[in-house]
Protein backbone atom coordinates (compact mmCIF):
# COMPACT_ATOMS: atom_id res chain seq x y z
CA UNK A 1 4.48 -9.69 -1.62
CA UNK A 2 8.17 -9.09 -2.03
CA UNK A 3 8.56 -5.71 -1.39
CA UNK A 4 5.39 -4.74 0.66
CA UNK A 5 3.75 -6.08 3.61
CA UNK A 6 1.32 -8.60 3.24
CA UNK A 7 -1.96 -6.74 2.94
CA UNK A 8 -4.75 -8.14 4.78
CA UNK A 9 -5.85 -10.18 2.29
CA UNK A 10 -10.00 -9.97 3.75
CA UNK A 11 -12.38 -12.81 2.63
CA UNK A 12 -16.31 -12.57 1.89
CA UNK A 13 -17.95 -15.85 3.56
CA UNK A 14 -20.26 -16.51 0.47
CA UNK A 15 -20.04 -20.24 -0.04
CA UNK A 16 -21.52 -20.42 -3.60
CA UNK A 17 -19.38 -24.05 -4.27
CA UNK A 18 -19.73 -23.49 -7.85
CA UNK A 19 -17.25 -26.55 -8.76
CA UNK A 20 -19.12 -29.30 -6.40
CA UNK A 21 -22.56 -27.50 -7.41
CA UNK A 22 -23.75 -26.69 -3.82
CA UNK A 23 -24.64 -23.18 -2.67
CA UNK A 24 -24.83 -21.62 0.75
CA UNK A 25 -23.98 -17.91 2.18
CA UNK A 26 -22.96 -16.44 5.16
CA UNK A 27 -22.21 -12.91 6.58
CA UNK A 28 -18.67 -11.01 5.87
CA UNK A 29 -16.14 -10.89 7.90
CA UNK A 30 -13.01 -8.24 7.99
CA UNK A 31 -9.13 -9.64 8.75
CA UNK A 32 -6.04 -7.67 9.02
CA UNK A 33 -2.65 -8.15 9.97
CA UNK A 34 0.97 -7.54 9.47
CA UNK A 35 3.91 -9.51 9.44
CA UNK A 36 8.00 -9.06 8.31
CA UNK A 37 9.12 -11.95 5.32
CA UNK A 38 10.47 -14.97 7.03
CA UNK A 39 13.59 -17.53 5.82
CA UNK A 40 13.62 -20.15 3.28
CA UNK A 41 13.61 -23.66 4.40
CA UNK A 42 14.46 -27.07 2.88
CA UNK A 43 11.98 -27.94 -0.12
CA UNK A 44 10.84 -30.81 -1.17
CA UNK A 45 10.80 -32.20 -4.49
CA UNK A 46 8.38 -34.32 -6.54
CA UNK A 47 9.88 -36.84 -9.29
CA UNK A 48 8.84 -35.40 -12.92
CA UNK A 49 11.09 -33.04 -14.62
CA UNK A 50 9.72 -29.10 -14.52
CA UNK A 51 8.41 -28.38 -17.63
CA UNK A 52 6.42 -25.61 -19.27
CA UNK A 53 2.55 -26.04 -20.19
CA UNK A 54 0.64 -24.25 -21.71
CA UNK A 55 -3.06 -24.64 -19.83
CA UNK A 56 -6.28 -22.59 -19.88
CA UNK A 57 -5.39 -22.39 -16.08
CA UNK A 58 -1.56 -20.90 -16.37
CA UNK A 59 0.54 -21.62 -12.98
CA UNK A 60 2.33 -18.40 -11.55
CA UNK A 61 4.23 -17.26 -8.51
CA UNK A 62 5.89 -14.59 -6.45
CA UNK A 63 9.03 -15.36 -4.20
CA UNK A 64 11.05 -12.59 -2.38
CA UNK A 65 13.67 -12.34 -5.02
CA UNK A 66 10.90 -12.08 -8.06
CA UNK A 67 11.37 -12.80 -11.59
CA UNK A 68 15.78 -12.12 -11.32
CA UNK A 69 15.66 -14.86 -8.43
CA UNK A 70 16.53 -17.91 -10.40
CA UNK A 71 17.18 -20.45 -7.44
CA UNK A 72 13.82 -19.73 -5.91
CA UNK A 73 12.14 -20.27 -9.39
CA UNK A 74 13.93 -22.97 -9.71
CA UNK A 75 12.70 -24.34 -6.60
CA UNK A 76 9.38 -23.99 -7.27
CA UNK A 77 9.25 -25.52 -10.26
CA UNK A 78 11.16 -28.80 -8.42
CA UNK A 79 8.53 -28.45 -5.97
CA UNK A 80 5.29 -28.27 -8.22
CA UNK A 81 6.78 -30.23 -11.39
CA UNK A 82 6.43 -26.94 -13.58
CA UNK A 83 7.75 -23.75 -14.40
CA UNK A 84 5.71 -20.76 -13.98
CA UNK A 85 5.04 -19.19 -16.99
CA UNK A 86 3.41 -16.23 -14.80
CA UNK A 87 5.75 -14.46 -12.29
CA UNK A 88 4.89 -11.92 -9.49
CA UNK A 89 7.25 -8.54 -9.17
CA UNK A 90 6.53 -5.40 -7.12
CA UNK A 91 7.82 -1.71 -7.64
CA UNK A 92 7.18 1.40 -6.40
CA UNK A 93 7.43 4.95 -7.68
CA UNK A 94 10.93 5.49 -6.23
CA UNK A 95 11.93 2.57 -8.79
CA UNK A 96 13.46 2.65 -12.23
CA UNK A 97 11.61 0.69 -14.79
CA UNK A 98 12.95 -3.10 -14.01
CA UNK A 99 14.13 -4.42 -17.63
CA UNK A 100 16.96 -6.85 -16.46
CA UNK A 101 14.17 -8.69 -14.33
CA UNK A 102 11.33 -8.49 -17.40
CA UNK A 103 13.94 -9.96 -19.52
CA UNK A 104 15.02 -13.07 -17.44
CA UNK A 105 11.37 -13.55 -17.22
CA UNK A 106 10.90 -13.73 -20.88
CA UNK A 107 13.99 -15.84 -21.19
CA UNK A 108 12.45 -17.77 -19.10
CA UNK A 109 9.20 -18.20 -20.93
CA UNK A 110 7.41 -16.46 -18.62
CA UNK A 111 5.36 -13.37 -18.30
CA UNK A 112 6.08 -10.74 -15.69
CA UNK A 113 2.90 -9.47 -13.73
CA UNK A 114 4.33 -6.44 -12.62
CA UNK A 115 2.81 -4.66 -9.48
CA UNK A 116 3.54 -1.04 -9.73
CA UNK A 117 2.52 0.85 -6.22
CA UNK A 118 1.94 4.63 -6.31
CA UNK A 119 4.18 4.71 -2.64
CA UNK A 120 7.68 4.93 -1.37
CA UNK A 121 7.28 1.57 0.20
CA UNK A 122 8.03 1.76 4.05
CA UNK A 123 6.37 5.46 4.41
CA UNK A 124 3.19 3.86 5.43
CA UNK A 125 -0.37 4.57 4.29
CA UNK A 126 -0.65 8.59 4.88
CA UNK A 127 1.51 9.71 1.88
CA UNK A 128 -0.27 12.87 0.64
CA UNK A 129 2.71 13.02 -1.85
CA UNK A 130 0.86 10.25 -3.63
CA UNK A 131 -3.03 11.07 -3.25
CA UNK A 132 -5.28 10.13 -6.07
CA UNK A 133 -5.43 13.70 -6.66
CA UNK A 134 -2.00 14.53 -7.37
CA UNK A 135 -1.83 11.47 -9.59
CA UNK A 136 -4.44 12.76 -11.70
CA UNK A 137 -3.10 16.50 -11.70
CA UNK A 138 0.01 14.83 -13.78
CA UNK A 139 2.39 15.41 -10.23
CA UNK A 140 4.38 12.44 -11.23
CA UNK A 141 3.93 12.57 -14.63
CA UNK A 142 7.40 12.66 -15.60
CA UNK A 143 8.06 9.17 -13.68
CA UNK A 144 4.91 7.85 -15.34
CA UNK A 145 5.93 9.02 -18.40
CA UNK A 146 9.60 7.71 -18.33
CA UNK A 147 8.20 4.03 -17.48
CA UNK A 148 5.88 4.02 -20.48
CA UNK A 149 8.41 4.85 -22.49
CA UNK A 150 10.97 2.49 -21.65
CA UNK A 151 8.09 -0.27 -21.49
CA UNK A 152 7.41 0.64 -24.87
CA UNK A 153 10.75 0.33 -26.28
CA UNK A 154 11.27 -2.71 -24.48
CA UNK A 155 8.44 -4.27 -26.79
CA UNK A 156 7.86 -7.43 -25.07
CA UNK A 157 4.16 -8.67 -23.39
CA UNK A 158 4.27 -7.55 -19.62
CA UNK A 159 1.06 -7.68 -17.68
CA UNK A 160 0.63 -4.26 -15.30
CA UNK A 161 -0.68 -4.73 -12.06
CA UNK A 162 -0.78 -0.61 -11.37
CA UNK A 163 -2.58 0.33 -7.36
CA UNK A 164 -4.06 -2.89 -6.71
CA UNK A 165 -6.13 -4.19 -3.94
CA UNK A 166 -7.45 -0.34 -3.89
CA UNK A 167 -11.00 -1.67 -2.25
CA UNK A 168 -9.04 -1.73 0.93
CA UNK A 169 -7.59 0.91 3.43
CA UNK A 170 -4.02 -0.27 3.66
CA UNK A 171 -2.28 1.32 1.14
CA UNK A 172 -2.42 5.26 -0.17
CA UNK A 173 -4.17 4.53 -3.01
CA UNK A 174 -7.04 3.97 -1.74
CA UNK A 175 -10.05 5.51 -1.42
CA UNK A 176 -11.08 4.80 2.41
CA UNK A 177 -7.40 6.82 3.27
CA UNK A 178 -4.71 9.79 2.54
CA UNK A 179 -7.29 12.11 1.82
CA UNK A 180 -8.48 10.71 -1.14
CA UNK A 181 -12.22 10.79 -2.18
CA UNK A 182 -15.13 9.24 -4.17
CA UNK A 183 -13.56 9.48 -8.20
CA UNK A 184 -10.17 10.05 -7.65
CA UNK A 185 -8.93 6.24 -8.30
CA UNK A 186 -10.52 6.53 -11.38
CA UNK A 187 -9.21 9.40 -12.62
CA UNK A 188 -5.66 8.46 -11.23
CA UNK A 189 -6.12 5.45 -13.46
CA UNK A 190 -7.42 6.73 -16.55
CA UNK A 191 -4.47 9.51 -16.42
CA UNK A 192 -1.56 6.84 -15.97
CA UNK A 193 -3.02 4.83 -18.97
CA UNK A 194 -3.23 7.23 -20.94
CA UNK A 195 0.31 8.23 -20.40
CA UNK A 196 0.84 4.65 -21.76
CA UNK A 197 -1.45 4.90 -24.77
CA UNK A 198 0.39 7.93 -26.08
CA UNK A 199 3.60 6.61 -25.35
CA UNK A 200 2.54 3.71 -27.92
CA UNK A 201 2.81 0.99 -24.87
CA UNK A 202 0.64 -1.62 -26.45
CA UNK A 203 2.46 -4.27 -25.37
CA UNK A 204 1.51 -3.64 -22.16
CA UNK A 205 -1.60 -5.41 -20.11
CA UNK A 206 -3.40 -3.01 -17.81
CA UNK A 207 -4.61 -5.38 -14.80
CA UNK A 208 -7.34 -3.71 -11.79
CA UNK A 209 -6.71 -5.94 -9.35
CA UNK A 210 -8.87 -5.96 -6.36
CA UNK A 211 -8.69 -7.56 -3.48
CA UNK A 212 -11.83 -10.43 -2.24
CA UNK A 213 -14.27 -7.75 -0.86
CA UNK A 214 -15.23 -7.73 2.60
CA UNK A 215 -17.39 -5.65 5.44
CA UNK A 216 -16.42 -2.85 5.11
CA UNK A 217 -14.48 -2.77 1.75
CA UNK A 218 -15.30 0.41 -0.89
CA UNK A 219 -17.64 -0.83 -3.41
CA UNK A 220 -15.79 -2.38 -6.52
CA UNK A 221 -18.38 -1.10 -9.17
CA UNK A 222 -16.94 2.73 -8.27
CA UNK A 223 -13.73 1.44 -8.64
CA UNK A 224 -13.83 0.50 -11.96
CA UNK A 225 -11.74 2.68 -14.52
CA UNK A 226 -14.16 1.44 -17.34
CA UNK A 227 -13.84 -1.42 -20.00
CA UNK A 228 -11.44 0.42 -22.37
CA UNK A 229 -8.82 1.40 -19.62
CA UNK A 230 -8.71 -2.04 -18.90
CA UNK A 231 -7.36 -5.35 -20.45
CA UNK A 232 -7.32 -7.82 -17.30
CA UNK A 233 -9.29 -7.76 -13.78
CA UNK A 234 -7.55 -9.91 -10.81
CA UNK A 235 -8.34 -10.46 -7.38
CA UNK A 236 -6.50 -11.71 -4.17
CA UNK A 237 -7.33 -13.21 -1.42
CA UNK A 238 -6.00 -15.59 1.11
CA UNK A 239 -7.13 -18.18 3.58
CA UNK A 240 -6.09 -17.95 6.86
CA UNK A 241 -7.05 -20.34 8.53
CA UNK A 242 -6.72 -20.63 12.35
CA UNK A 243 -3.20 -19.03 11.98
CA UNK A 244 -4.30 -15.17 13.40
CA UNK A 245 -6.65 -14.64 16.77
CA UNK A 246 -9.48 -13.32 13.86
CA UNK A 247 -9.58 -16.04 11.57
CA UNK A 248 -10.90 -18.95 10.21
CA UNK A 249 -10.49 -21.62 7.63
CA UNK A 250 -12.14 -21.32 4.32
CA UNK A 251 -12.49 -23.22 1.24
CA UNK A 252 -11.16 -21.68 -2.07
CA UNK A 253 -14.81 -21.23 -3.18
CA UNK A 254 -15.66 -19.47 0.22
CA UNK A 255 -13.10 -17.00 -0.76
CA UNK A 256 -13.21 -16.14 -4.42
CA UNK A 257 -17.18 -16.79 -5.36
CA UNK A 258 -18.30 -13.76 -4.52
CA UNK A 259 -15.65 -11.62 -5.62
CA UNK A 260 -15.12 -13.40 -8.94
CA UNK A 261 -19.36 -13.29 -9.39
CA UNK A 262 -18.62 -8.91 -8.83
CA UNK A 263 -15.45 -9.13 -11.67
CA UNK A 264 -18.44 -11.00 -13.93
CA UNK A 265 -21.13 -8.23 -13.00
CA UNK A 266 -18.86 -4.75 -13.12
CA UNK A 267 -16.26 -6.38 -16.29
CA UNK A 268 -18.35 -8.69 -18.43
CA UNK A 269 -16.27 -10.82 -20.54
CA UNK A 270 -12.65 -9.33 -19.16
CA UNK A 271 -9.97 -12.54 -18.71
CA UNK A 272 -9.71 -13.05 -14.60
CA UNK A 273 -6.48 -13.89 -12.98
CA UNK A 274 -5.84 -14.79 -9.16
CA UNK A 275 -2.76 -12.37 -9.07
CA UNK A 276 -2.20 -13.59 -4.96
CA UNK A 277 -3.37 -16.71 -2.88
CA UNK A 278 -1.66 -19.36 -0.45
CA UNK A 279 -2.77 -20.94 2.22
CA UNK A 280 -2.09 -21.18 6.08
CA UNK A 281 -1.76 -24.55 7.66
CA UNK A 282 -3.50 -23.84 10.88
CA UNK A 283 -6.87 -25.20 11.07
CA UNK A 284 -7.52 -27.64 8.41
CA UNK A 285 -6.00 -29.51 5.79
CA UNK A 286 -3.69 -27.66 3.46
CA UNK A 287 -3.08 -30.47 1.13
CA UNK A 288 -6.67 -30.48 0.33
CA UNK A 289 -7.00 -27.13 0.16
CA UNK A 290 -4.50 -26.83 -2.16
CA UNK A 291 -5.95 -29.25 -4.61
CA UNK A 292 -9.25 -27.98 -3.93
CA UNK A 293 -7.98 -24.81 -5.34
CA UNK A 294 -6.89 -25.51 -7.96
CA UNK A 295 -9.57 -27.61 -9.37
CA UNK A 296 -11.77 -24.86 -8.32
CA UNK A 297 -10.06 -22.35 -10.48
CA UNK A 298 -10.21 -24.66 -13.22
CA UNK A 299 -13.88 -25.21 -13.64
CA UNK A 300 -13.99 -21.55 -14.13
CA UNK A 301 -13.50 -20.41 -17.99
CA UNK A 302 -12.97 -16.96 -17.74
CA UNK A 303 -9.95 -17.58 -14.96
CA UNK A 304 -6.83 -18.00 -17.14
CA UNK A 305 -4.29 -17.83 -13.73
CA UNK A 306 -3.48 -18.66 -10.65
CA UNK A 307 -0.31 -16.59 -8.83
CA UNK A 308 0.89 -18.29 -5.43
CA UNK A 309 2.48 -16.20 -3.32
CA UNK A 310 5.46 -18.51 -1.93
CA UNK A 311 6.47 -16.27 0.96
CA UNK A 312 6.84 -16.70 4.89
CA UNK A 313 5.40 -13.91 6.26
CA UNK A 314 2.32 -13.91 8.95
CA UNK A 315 2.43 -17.24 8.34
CA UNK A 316 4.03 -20.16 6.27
CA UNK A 317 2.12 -19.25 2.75
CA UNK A 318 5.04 -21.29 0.63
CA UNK A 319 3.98 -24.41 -1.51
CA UNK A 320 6.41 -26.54 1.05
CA UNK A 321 5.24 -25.36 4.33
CA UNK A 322 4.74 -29.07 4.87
CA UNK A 323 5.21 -32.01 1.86
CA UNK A 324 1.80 -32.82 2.20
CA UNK A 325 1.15 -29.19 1.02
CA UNK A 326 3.91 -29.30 -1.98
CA UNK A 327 2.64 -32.56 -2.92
CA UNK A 328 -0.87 -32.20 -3.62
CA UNK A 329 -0.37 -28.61 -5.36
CA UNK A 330 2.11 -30.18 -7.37
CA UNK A 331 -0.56 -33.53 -8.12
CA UNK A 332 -3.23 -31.16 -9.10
CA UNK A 333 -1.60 -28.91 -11.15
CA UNK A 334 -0.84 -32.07 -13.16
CA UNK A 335 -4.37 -33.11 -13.31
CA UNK A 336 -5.37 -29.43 -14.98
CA UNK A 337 -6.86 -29.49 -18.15
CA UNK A 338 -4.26 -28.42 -20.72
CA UNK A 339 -4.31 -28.73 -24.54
């Protein structure tokens, strides 16, 4: 994330390895941690010229600049031998609507998944200023109002990623924290979009965005604001590796199985994106994670993207931690199915 701390981005050890065809499960496991955004390094290139596909699988990212930083887009699309056509941004409610940014995205060929966070980033999780409740009570109505009109007249596709990873307890959205209760995510939701739908903000993609459930994570089904207050469902999720004293390398399918199989059960048909995933380097092979990933991902119909977060933060998440890592990302992407 380029605004916020990396959330603990908790993984469910459920390895159904639906691409390989094996199956196996074992018990849940919690992580947490927090970290401050590190420096950029040298990259490393690969050969082909960047271009733009157009896959079932699109290829997206999130640097700390976002979609106005167009040297570290640029570098990523050196490194992996493609532009993203899907590009990470974060906001919170102390932010005016970010059009300048939307529109080098576009110009860019690219579609903005905008996080919007119901904080003042920094203030930490106990903000009753923002409780579910006073969302829904219309408390910030005239903020909520002012981006869905703006949005609006702006016209353009932009995909909205509003209070994600809400199954957690690290941001005030949530259920497990700030006072907030059983409901009240819901019916901060629903109010917000509706905002929207009045405002005549078609154009804009409502995406509930989870994060990979976990011991101890609220259930996702009461979560849900319901199939016609949303266009999108997402998860992220994150593998660790040996980097942290709590963790422990998993496979991409260890990660997202079970949480994708829960998006399936609670939002039948809905189009899935991974909106946030990387990989450590500690404990295995990131290279082949990498590629595992995103052949994974591919073998999946209903998953239309796949959003690396190309940060250093708790640890090294960017594609060129090593070129081993940059290489094989950028090998596999290639080898995607496109039309």
């Amino acid at each position: 994330m380029s605004r916020s701390p990396l959330v603990p981005a908790v993984v469910l050890a459920s390895a159904l390895a639906l691409a390989t065809g094996g199956a196996a499960s074992a018990a849940p496991h919690q992580n947490s941690a927090a970290a401050k955004k590190g420096t950029a390094t040298t990259s490393t290139t690969v050969t082909t010229a960047p271009q733009v596909r157009t896959c079932p699988l699109r290829f997206g990212v999130g640097t700390p600049g976002g979609p106005a930083a167009a040297g570290e887009l640029a570098e990523v699309a050196s490194l992996t031998g493609e532009k993203p056509s899907l590009i990470l941004s974060y906001k919170d409610f102390g932010q005016p609507v970010p059009l300048h940014e939307l529109e080098q995205a576009r110009s860019a060929g690219a579609t903005t998944l905008l996080t919007w966070e119901p904080w003042l980033w920094g203030n930490g999780v106990q903000q009753q200023e923002f409780a579910l409740e006073r969302i829904a009570a219309g408390a910030h109505d005239d903020h909520i109002r002012s981006w869905a009109e703006q949005l609006a007249a702006w016209g353009h596709p932009v995909m909205l990623r509003f209070a994600h990873e809400m199954n957690g307890d690290w941001y005030p959205w949530a259920e497990l924290v700030n006072g907030n209760r059983s409901g009240d995510y819901v019916a901060a939701w629903r109010h917000v979009h509706d905002i929207f739908t009045e405002a005549g903000a078609d154009n804009v993609q409502w995406v509930w965005n989870p994060n990979v459930p976990y011991y101890g994570s609220a259930p996702l089904e009461g979560l849900y604001p319901g199939h016609d207050h949303v266009d999108v469902v997402a998860l992220d999720g994150y593998n660790w590796g040996t980097s942290q004293s709590w963790s422990s390398w998993q496979q991409p399918w260890d990660l997202f199985a079970h949480g994708l199989a829960e998006l399936r059960r609670i939002a039948p048909g809905k189009e899935i994106v991974v909106a946030e995933t990387a990989s450590a380097e500690a404990g295995g092979s990131k290279a082949e994670w990498n590629a595992h990933l995103v052949y994974y991902l591919a073998q999946q119909p209903d998953v239309t993207g796949l959003v690396w977060f190309h940060m250093n933060k708790e640890t090294d998440w960017r594609i060129n931690s090593s070129s081993s890592s940059a290489q094989a990302l950028a090998a596999e992407l290639a080898k995607r199915p496109c039309p």
